[in-house]
Protein backbone atom coordinates (compact mmCIF):
# COMPACT_ATOMS: atom_id res chain seq x y z
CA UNK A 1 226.56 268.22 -27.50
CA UNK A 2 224.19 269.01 -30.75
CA UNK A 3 227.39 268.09 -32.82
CA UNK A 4 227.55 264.89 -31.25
CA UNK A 5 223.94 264.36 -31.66
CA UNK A 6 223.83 265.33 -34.91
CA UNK A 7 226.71 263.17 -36.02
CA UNK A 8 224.87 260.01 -34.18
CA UNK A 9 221.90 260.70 -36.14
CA UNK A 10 224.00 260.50 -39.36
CA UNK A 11 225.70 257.68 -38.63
CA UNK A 12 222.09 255.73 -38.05
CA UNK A 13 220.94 257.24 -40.80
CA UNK A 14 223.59 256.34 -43.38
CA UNK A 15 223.49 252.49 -41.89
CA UNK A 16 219.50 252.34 -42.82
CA UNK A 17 220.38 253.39 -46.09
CA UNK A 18 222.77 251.06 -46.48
CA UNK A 19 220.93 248.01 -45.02
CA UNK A 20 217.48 249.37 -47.39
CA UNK A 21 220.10 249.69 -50.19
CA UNK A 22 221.38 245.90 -49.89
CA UNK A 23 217.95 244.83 -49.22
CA UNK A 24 217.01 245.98 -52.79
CA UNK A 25 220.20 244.69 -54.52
CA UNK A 26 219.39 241.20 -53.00
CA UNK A 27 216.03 241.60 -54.51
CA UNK A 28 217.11 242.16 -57.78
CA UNK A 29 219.76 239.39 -57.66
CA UNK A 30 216.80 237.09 -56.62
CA UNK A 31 214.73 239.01 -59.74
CA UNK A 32 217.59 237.75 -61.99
CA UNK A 33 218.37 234.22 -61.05
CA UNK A 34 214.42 233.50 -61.09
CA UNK A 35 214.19 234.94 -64.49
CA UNK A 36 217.14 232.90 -65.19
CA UNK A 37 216.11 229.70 -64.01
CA UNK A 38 212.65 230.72 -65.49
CA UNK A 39 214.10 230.67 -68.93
CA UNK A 40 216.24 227.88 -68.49
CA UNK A 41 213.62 225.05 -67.28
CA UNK A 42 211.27 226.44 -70.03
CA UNK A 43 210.13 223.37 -72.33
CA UNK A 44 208.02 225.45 -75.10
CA UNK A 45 210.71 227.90 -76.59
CA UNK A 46 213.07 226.91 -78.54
CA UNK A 47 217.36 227.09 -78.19
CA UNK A 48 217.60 230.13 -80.37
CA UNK A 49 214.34 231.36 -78.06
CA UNK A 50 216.43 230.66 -74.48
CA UNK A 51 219.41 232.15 -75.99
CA UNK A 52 217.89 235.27 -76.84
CA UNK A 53 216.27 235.67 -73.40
CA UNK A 54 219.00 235.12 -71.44
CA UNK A 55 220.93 237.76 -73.62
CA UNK A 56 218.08 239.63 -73.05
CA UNK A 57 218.25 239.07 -69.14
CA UNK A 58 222.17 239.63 -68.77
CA UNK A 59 222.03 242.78 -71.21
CA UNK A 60 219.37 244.49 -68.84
CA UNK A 61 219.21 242.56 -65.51
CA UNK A 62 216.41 244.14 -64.17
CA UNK A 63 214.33 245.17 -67.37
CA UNK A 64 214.62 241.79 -69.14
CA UNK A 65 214.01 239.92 -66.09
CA UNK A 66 210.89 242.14 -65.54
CA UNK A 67 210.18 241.55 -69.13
CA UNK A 68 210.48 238.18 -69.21
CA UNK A 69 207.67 237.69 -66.54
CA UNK A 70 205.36 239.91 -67.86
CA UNK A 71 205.68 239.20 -71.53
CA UNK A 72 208.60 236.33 -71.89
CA UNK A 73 206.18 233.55 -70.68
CA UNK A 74 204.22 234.02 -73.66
CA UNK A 75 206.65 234.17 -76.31
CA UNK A 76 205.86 233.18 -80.01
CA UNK A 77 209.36 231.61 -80.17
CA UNK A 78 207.88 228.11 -79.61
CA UNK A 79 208.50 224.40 -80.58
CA UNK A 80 205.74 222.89 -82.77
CA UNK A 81 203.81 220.62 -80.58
CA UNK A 82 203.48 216.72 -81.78
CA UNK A 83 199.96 216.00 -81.78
């Protein structure tokens, strides 16, 4: 009976794991194609600016995309503005 019990209790366990586990990976999917998108619909930075970015993003999916909302959205890799 504590066998059986015991084995249920693993069983729940290793499915709430699993759900918390895909939660997170959807998270950082959603993390990636914002950052993505981000980079994409981004008028000030230049081609060369995007391109390096999105290298950026697909080289470290989760860093980059962090560091392109902390830091990326004030780049110095901008277009000269026509006054």
């Amino acid at each position: 009976m504590i066998m059986v019990l015991a084995q249920d209790n693993a069983d729940s366990t290793s499915v709430t794991i699993a759900v918390f586990l895909l939660f997170l990976a959807l998270l950082h999917v959603a993390l990636w194609v914002a950052a993505f998108i981000s980079v994409m619909r981004q008028d000030r930075l230049t081609g060369g600016g995007k391109f390096l970015w999105i290298v950026v993003i697909f080289g470290f999916p989760f860093l980059g995309s962090l560091g392109w909302f902390i830091f990326g959205r004030n780049a110095q890799l901008v277009k000269a503005t026509s006054a």
